[in-house]
N, C-alpha and C. Protein backbone atom coordinates (compact mmCIF):
# COMPACT_ATOMS: atom_id res chain seq x y z
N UNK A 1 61.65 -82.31 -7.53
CA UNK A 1 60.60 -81.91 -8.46
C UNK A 1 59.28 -81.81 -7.68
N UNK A 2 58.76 -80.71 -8.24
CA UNK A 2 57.17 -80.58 -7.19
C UNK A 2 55.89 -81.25 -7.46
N UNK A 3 54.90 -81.63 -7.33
CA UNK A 3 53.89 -82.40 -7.49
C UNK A 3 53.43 -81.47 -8.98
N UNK A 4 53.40 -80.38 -8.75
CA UNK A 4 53.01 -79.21 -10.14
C UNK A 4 53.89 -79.69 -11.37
N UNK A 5 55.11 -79.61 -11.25
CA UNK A 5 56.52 -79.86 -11.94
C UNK A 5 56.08 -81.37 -12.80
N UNK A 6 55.31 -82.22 -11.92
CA UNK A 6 55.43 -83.27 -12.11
C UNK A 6 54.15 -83.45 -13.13
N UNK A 7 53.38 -83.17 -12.84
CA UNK A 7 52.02 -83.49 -13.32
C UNK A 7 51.92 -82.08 -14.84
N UNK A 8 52.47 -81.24 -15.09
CA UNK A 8 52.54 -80.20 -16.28
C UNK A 8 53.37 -81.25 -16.85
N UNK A 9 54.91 -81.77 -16.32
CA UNK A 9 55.34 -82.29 -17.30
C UNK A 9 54.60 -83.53 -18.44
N UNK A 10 53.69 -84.41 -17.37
CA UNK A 10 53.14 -85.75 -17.72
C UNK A 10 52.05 -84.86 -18.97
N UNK A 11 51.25 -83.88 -19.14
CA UNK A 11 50.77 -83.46 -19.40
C UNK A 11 51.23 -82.92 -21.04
N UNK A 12 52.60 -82.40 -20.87
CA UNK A 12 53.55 -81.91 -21.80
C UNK A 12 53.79 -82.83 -22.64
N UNK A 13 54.60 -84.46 -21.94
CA UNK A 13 55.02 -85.40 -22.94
C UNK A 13 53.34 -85.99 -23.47
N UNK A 14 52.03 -86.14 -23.08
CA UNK A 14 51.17 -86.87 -23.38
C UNK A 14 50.48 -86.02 -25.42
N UNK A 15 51.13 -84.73 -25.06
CA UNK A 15 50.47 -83.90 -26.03
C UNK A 15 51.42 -83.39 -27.00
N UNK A 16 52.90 -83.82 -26.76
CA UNK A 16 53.90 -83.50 -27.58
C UNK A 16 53.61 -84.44 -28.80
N UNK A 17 52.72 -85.45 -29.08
CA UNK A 17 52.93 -85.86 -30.68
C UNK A 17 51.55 -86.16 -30.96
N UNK A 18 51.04 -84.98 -30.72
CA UNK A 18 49.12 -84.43 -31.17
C UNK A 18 49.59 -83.80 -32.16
N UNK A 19 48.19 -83.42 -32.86
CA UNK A 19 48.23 -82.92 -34.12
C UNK A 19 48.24 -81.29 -33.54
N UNK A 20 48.91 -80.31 -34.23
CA UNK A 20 48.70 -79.01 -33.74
C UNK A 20 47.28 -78.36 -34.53
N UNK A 21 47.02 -77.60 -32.87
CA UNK A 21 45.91 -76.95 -32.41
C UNK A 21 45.61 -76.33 -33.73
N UNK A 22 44.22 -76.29 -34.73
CA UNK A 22 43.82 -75.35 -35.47
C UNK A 22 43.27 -74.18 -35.75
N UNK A 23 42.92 -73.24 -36.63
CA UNK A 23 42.43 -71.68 -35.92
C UNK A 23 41.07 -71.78 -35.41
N UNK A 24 40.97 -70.94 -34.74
CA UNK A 24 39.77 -70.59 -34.01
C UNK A 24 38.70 -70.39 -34.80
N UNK A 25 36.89 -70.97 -35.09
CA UNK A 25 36.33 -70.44 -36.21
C UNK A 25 35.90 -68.71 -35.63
N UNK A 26 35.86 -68.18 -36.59
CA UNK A 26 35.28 -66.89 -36.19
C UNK A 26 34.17 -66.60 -37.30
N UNK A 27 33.56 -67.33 -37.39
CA UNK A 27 32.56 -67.12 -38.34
C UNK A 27 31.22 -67.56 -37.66
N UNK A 28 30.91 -66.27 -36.68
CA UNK A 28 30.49 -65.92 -36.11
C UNK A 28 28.76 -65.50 -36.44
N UNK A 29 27.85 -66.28 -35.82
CA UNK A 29 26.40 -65.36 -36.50
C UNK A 29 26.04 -63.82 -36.63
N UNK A 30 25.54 -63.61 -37.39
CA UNK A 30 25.91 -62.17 -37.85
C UNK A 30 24.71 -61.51 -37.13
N UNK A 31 23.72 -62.27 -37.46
CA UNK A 31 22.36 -61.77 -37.72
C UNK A 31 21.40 -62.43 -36.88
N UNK A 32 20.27 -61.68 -36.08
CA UNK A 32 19.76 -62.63 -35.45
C UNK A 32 18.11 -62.05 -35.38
N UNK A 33 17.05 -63.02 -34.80
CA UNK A 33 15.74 -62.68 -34.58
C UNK A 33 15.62 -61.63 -33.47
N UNK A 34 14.70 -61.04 -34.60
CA UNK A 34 13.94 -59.91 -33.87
C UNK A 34 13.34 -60.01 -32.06
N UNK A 35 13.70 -59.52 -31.04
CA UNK A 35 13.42 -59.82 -29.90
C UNK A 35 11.88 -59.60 -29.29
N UNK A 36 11.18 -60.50 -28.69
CA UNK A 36 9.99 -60.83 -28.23
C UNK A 36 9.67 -60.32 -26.89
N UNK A 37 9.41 -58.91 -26.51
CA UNK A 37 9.05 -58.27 -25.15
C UNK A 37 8.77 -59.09 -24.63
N UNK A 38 7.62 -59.71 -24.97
CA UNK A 38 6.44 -60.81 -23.81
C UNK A 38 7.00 -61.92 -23.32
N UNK A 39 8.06 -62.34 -24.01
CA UNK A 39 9.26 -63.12 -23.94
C UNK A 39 10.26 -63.14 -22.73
N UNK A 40 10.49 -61.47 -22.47
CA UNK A 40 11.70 -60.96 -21.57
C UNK A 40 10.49 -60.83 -20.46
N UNK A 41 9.18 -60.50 -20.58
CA UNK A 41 8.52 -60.15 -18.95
C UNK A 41 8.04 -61.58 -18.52
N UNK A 42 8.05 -62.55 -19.68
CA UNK A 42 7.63 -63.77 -18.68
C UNK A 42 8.88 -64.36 -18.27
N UNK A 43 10.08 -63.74 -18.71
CA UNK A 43 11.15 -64.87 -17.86
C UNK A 43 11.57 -64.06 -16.45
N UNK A 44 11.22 -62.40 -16.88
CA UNK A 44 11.57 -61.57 -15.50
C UNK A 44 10.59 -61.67 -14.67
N UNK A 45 9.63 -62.02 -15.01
CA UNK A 45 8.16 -62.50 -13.98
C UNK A 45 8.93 -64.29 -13.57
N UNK A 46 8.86 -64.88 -14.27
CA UNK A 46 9.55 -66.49 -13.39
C UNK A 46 10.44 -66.02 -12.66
N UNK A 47 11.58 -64.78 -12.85
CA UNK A 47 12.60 -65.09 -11.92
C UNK A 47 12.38 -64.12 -10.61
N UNK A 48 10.67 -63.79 -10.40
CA UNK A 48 10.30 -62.94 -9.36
C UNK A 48 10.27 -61.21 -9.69
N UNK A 49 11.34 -60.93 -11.18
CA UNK A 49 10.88 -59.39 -10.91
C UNK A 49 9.42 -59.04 -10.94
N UNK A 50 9.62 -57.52 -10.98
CA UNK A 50 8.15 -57.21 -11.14
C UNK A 50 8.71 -56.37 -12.01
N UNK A 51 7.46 -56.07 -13.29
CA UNK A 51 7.50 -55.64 -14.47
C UNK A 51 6.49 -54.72 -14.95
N UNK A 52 6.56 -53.63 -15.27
CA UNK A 52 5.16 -52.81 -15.67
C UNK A 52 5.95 -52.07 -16.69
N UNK A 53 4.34 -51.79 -17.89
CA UNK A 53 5.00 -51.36 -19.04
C UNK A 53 4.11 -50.05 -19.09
N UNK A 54 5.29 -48.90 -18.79
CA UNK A 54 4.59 -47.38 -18.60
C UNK A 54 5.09 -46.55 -19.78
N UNK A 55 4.88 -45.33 -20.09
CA UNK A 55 5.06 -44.38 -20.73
C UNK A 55 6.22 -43.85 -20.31
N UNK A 56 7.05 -43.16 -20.82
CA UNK A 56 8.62 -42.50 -20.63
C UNK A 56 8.32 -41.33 -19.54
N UNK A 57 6.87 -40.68 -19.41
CA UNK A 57 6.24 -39.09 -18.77
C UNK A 57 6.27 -39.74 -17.47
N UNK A 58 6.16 -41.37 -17.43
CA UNK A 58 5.67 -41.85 -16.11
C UNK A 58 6.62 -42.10 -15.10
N UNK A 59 7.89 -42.66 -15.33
CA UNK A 59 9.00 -43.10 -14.70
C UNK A 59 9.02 -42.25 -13.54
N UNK A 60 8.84 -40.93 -13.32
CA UNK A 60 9.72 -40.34 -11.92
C UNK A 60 8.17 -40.98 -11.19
N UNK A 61 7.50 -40.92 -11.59
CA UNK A 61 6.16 -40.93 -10.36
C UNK A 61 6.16 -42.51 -9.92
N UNK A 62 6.23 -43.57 -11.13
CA UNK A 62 6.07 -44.55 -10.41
C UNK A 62 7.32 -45.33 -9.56
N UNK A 63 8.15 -44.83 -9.93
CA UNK A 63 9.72 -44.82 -9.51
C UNK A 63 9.48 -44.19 -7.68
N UNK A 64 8.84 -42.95 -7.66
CA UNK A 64 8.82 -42.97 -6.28
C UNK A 64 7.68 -43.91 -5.62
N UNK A 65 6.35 -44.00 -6.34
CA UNK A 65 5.45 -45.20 -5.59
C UNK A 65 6.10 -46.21 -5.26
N UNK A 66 7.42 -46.77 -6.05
CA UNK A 66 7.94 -47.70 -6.07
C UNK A 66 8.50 -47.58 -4.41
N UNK A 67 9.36 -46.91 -4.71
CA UNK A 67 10.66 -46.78 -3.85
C UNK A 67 10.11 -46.28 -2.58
N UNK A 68 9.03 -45.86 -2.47
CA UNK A 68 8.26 -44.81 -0.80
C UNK A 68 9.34 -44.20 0.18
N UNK A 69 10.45 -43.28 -0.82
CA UNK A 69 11.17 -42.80 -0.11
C UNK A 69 12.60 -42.49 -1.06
N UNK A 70 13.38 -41.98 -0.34
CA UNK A 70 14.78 -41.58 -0.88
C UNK A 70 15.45 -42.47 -2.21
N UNK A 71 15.83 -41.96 -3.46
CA UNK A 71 15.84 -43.05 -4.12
C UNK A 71 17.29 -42.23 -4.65
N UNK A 72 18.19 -43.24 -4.83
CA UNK A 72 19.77 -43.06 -5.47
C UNK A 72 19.40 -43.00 -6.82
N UNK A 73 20.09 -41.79 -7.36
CA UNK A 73 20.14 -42.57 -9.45
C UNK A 73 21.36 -41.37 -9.49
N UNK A 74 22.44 -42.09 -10.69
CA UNK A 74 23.35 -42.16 -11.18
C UNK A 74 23.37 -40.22 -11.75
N UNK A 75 24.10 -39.70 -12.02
CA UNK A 75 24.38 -38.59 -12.64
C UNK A 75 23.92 -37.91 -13.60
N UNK A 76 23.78 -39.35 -14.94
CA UNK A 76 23.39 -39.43 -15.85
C UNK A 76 22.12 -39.36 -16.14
N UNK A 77 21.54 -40.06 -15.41
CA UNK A 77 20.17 -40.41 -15.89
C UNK A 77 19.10 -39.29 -16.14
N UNK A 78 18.52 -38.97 -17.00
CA UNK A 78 17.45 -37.73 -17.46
C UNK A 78 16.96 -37.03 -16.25
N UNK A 79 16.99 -36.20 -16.59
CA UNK A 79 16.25 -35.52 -15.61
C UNK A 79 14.77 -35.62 -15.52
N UNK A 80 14.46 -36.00 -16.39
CA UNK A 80 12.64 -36.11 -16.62
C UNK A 80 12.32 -37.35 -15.59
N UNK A 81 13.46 -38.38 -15.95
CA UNK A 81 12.97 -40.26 -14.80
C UNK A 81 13.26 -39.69 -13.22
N UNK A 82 13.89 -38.54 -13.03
CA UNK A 82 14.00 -38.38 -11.43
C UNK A 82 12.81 -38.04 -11.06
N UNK A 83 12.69 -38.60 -9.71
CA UNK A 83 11.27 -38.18 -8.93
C UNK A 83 12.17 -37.06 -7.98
N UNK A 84 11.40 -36.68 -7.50
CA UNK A 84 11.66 -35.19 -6.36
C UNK A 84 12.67 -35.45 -5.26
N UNK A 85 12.44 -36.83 -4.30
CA UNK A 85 13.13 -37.02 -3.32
C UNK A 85 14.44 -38.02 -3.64
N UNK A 86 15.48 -37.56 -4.34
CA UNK A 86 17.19 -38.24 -4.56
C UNK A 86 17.98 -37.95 -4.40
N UNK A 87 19.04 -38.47 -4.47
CA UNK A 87 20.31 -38.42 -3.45
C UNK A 87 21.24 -38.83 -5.10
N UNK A 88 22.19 -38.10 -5.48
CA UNK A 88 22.53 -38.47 -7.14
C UNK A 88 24.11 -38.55 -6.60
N UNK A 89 24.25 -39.77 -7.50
CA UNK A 89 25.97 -40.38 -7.24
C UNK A 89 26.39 -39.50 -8.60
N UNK A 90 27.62 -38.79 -7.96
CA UNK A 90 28.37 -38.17 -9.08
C UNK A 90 29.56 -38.80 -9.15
N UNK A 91 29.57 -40.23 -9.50
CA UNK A 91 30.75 -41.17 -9.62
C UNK A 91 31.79 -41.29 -8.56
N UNK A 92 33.38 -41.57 -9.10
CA UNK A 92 34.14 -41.70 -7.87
C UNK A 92 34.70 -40.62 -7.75
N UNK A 93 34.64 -40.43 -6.33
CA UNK A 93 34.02 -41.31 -5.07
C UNK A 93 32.85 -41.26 -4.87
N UNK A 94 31.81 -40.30 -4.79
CA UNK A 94 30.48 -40.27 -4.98
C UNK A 94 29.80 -40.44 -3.84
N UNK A 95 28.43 -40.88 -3.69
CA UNK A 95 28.30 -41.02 -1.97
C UNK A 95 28.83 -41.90 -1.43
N UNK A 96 28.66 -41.77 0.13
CA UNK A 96 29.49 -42.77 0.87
C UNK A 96 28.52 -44.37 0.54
N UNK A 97 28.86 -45.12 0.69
CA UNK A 97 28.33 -46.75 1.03
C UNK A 97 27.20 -46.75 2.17
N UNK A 98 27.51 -46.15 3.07
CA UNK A 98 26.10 -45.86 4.21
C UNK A 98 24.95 -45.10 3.58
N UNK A 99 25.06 -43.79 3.17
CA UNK A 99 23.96 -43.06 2.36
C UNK A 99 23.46 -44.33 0.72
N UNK A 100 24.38 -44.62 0.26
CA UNK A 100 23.68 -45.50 -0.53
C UNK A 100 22.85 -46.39 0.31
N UNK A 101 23.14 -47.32 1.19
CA UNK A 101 22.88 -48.40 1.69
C UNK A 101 21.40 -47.71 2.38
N UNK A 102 21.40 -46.75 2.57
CA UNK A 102 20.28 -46.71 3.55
C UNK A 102 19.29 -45.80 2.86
N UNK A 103 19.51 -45.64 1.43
CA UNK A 103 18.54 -45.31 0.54
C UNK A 103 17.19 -46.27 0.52
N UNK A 104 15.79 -45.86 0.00
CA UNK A 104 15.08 -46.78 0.08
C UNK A 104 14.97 -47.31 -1.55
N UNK A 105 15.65 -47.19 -2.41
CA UNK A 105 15.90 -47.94 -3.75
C UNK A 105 16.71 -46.96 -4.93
N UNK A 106 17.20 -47.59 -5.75
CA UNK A 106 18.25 -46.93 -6.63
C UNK A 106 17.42 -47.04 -8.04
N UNK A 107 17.45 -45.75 -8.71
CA UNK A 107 17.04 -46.31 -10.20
C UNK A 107 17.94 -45.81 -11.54
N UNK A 108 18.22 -46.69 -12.21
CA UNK A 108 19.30 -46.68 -13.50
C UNK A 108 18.21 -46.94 -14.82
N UNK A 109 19.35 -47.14 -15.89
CA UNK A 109 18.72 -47.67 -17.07
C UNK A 109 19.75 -48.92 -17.18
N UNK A 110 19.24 -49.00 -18.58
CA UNK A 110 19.93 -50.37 -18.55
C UNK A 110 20.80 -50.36 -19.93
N UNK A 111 21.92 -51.26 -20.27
CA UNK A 111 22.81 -51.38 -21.51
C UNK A 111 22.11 -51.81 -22.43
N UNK A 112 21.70 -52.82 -21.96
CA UNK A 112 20.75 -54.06 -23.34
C UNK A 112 20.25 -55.11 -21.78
N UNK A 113 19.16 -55.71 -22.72
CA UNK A 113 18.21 -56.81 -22.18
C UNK A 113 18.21 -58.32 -22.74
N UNK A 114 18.42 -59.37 -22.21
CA UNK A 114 18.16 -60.49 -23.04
C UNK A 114 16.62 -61.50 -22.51
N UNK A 115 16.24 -61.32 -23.96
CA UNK A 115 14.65 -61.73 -23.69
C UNK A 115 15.08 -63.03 -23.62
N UNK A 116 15.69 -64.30 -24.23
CA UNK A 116 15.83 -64.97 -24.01
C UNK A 116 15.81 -65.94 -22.65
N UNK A 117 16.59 -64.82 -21.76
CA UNK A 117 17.28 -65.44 -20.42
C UNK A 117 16.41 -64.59 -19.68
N UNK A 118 15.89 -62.89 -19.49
CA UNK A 118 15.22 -62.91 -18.98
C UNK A 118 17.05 -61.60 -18.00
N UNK A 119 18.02 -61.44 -18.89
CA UNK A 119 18.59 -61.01 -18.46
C UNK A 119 18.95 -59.59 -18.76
N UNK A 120 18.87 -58.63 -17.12
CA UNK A 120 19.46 -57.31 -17.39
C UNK A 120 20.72 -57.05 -17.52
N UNK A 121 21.29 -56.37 -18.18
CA UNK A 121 23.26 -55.79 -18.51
C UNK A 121 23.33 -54.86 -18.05
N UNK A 122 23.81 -54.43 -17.32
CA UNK A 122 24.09 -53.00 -16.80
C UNK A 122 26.19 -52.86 -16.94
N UNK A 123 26.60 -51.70 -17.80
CA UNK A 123 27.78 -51.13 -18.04
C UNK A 123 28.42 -50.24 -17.60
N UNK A 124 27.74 -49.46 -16.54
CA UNK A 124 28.41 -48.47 -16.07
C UNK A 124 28.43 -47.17 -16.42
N UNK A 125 27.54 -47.19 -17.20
CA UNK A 125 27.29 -45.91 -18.35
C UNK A 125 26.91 -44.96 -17.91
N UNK A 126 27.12 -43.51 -17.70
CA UNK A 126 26.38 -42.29 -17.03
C UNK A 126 24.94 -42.88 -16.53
N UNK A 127 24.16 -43.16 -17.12
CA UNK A 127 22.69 -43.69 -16.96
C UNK A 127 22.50 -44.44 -15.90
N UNK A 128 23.73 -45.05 -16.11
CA UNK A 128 23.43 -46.59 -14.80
C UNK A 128 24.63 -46.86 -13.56
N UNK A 129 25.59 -45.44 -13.41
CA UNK A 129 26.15 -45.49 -12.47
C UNK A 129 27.17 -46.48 -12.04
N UNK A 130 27.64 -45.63 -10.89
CA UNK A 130 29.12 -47.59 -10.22
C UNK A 130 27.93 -48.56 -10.00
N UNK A 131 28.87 -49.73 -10.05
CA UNK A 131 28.28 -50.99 -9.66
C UNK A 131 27.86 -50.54 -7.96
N UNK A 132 28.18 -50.25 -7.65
CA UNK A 132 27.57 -50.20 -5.43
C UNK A 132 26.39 -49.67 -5.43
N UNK A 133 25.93 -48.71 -6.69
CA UNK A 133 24.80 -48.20 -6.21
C UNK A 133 23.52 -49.05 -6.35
N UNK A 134 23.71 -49.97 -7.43
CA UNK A 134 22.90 -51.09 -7.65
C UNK A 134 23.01 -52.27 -6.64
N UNK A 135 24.06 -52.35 -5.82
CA UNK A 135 24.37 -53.09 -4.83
C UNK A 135 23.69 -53.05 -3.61
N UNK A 136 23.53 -51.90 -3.11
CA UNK A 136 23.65 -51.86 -1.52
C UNK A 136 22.17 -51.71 -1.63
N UNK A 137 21.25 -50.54 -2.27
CA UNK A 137 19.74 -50.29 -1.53
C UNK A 137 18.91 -51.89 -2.05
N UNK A 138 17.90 -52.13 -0.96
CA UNK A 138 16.92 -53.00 -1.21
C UNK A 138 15.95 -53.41 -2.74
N UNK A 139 16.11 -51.96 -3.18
CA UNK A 139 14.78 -52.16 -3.99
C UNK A 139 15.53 -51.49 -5.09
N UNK A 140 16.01 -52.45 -6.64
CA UNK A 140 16.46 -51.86 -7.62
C UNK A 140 15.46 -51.29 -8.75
N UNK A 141 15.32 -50.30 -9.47
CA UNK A 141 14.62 -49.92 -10.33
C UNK A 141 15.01 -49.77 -11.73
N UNK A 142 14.92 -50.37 -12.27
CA UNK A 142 15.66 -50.27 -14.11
C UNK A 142 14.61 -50.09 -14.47
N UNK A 143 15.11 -48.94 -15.68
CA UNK A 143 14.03 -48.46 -16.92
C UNK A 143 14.77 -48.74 -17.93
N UNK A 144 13.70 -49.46 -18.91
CA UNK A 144 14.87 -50.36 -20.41
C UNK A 144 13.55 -50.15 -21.08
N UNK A 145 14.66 -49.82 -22.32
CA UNK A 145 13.64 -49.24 -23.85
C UNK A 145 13.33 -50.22 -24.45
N UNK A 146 12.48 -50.03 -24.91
CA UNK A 146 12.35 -51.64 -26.19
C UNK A 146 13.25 -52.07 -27.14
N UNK A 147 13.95 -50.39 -27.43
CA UNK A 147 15.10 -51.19 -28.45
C UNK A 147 16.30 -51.32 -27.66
N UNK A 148 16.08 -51.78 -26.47
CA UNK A 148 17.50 -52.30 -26.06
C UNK A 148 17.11 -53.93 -26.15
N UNK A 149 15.84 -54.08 -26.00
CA UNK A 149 16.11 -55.64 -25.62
C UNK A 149 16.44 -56.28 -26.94
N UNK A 150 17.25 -57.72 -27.02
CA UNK A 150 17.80 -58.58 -27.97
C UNK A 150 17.13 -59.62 -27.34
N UNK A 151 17.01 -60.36 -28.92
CA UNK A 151 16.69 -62.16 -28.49
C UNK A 151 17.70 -63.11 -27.78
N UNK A 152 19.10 -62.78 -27.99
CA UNK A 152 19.63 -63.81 -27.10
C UNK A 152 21.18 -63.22 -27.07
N UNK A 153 21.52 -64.07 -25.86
CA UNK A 153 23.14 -63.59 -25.31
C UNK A 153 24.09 -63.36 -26.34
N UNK A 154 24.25 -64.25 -27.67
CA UNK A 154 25.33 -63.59 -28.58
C UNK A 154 24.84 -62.15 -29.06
N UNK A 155 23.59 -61.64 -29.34
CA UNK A 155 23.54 -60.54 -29.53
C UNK A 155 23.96 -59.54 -28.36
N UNK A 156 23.87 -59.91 -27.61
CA UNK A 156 23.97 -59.01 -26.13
C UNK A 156 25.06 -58.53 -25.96
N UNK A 157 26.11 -59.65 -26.49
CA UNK A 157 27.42 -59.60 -25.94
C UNK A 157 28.45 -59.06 -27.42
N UNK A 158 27.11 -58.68 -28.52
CA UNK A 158 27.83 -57.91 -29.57
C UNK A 158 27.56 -56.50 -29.26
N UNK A 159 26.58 -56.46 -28.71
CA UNK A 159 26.60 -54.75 -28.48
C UNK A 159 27.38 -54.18 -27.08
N UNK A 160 27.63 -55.32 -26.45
CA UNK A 160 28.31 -54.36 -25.16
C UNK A 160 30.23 -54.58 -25.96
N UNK A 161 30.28 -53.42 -24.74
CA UNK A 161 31.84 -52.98 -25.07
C UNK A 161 32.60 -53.64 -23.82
N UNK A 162 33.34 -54.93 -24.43
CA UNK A 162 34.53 -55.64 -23.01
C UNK A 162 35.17 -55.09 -21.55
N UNK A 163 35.26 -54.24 -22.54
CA UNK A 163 36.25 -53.42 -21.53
C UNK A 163 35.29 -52.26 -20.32
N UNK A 164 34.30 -52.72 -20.24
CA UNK A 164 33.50 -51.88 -19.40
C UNK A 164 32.94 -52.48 -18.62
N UNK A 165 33.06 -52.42 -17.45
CA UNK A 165 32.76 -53.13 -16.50
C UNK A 165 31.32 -53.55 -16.46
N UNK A 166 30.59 -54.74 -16.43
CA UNK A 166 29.88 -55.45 -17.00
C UNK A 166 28.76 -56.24 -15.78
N UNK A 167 27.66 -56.19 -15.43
CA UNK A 167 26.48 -56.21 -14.30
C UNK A 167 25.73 -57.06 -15.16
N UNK A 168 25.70 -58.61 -15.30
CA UNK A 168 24.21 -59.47 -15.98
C UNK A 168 23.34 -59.57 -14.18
N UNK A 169 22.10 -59.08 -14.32
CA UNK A 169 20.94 -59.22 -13.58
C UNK A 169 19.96 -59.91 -13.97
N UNK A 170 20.03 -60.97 -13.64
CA UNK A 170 18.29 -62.08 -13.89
C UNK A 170 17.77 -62.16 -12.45
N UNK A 171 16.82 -61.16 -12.35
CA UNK A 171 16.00 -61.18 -10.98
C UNK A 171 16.60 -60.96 -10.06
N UNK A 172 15.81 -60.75 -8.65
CA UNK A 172 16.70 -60.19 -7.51
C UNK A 172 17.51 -61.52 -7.20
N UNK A 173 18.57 -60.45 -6.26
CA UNK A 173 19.64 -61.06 -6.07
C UNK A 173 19.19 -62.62 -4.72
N UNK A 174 19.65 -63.40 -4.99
CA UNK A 174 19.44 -65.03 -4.40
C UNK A 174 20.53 -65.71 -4.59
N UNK A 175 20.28 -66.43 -3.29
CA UNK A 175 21.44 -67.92 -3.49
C UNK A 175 21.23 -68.88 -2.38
N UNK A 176 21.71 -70.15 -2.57
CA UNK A 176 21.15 -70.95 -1.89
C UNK A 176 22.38 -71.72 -1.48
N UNK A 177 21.82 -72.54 -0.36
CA UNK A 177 23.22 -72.93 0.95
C UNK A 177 22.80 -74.49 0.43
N UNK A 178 23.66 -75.18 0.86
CA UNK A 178 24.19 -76.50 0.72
C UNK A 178 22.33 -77.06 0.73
N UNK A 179 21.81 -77.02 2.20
CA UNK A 179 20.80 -77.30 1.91
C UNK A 179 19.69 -77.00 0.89
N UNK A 180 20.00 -75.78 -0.19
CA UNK A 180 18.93 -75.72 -0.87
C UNK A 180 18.14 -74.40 -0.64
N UNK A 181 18.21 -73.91 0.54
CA UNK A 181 17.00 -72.98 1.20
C UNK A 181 17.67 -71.40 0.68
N UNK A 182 16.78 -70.76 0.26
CA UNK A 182 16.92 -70.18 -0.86
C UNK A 182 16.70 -68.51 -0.23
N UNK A 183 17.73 -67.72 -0.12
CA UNK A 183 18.29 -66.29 0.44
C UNK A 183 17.88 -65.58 -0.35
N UNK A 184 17.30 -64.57 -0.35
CA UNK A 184 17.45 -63.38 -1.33
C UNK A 184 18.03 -62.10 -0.80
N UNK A 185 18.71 -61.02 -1.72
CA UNK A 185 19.21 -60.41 -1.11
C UNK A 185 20.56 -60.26 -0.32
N UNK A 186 21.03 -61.53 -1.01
CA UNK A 186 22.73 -61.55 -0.22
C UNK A 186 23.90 -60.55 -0.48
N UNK A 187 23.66 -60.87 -2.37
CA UNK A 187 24.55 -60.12 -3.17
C UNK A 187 24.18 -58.79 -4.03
N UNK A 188 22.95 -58.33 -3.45
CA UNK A 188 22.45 -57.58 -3.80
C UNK A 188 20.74 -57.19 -3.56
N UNK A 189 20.26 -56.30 -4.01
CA UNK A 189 18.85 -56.33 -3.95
C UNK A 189 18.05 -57.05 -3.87
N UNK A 190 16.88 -57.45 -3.10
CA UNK A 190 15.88 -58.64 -3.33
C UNK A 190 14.74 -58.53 -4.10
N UNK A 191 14.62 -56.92 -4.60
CA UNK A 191 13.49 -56.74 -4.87
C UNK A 191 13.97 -56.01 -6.41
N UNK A 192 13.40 -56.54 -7.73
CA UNK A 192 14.01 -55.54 -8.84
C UNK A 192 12.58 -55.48 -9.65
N UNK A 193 13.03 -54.09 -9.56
CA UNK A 193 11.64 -53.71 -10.73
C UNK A 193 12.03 -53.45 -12.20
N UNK A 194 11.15 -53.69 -13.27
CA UNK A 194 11.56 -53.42 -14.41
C UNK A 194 10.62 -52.32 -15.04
N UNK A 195 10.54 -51.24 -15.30
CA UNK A 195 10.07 -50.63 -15.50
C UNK A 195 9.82 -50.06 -17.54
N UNK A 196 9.30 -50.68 -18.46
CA UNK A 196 9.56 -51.51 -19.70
C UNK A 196 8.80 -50.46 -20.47
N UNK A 197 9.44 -49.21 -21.02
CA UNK A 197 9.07 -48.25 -21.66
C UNK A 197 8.25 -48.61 -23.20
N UNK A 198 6.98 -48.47 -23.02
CA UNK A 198 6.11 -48.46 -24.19
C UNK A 198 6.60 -47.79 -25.51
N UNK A 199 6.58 -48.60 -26.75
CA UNK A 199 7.18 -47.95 -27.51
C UNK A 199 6.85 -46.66 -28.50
């Protein structure tokens, strides 16, 4: 008998004369508070983004001030948010990983926002492209409407669809080593802008 064999069984007889498991509640909150902008830019300001709240006419221009150079965006995304100088992923396969990578920033939209956490969703949606393109360049650029943002993660996670491959972003990408000392940019971008369309 194997150490596995052994320890499922002990496990098996300890729970064979429990009461059986009851249903799951699904009575679920339905309804929730209205979401607080000033809310979502002070938690994306704590977690280092940078945040400016422009007009919809404005996106391609400050999108290139942003980016000072070649900027990736997805297929989808309007033609009005492109600035002049891009390089456009037309899905898979789409550009190579080097031309992404050596873009000087990528700009998408976004699924939904949680003001709460201060967190971006990105789905994959024409708008917001494969996950690599948000991956590889330095400097990410999201443009999110006001009515995407929600007050908190159960709402968030009622409007996205499961089955779609699924990007939560709270600030640029970081992580920290045993000691503490704190990387940015490992797993992604170090630098994310939010670009927070006036309503």
């Amino acid at each position: 008998m194997s150490s596995r064999e052994l320890i499922l069984g002990r496990v098996r007889a300890a729970l064979r004369d429990g009461p059986a498991p009851g249903p799951a509640p699904r009575d679920y909150r339905r309804s929730f508070p209205s979401a607080d902008l000033d809310v979502l830019v002070d938690r994306l300001v704590d977690y280092k983004a940078t945040v400016r709240r422009i007009t919809e006419d404005a996106v391609a221009a400050v999108a290139a001030e942003i980016a000072g150079g070649t900027i990736v965006v997805p297929e989808g995304l309007p033609s009005d948010w492109r600035p002049s100088d891009v390089l456009v992923d037309e899905g898979d396969p789409g550009l190579a990983p080097d031309r992404i990578a050596g873009a000087a920033a990528v700009l998408t939209a976004a699924a939904v926002a949680v003001a709460e956490t201060g967190t971006i969703v990105l789905d994959a949606s024409p708008d917001q492209g494969r996950r690599i393109i948000t991956l590889l360049p330095d400097v990410h650029i999201v443009v999110l409407r006001p009515g995407q943002v929600v007050a908190s993660v159960p709402e968030a996670v009622a409007r996205l669809d499961p089955a779609r491959p699924l990007t939560w972003i709270s600030g640029p990408s970081a992580t920290s080593d045993i000691e503490l000392n704190r990387v940015e940019g490992v797993h992604g971008p170090r630098n994310l802008h939010i670009l927070l369309l006036e309503s």
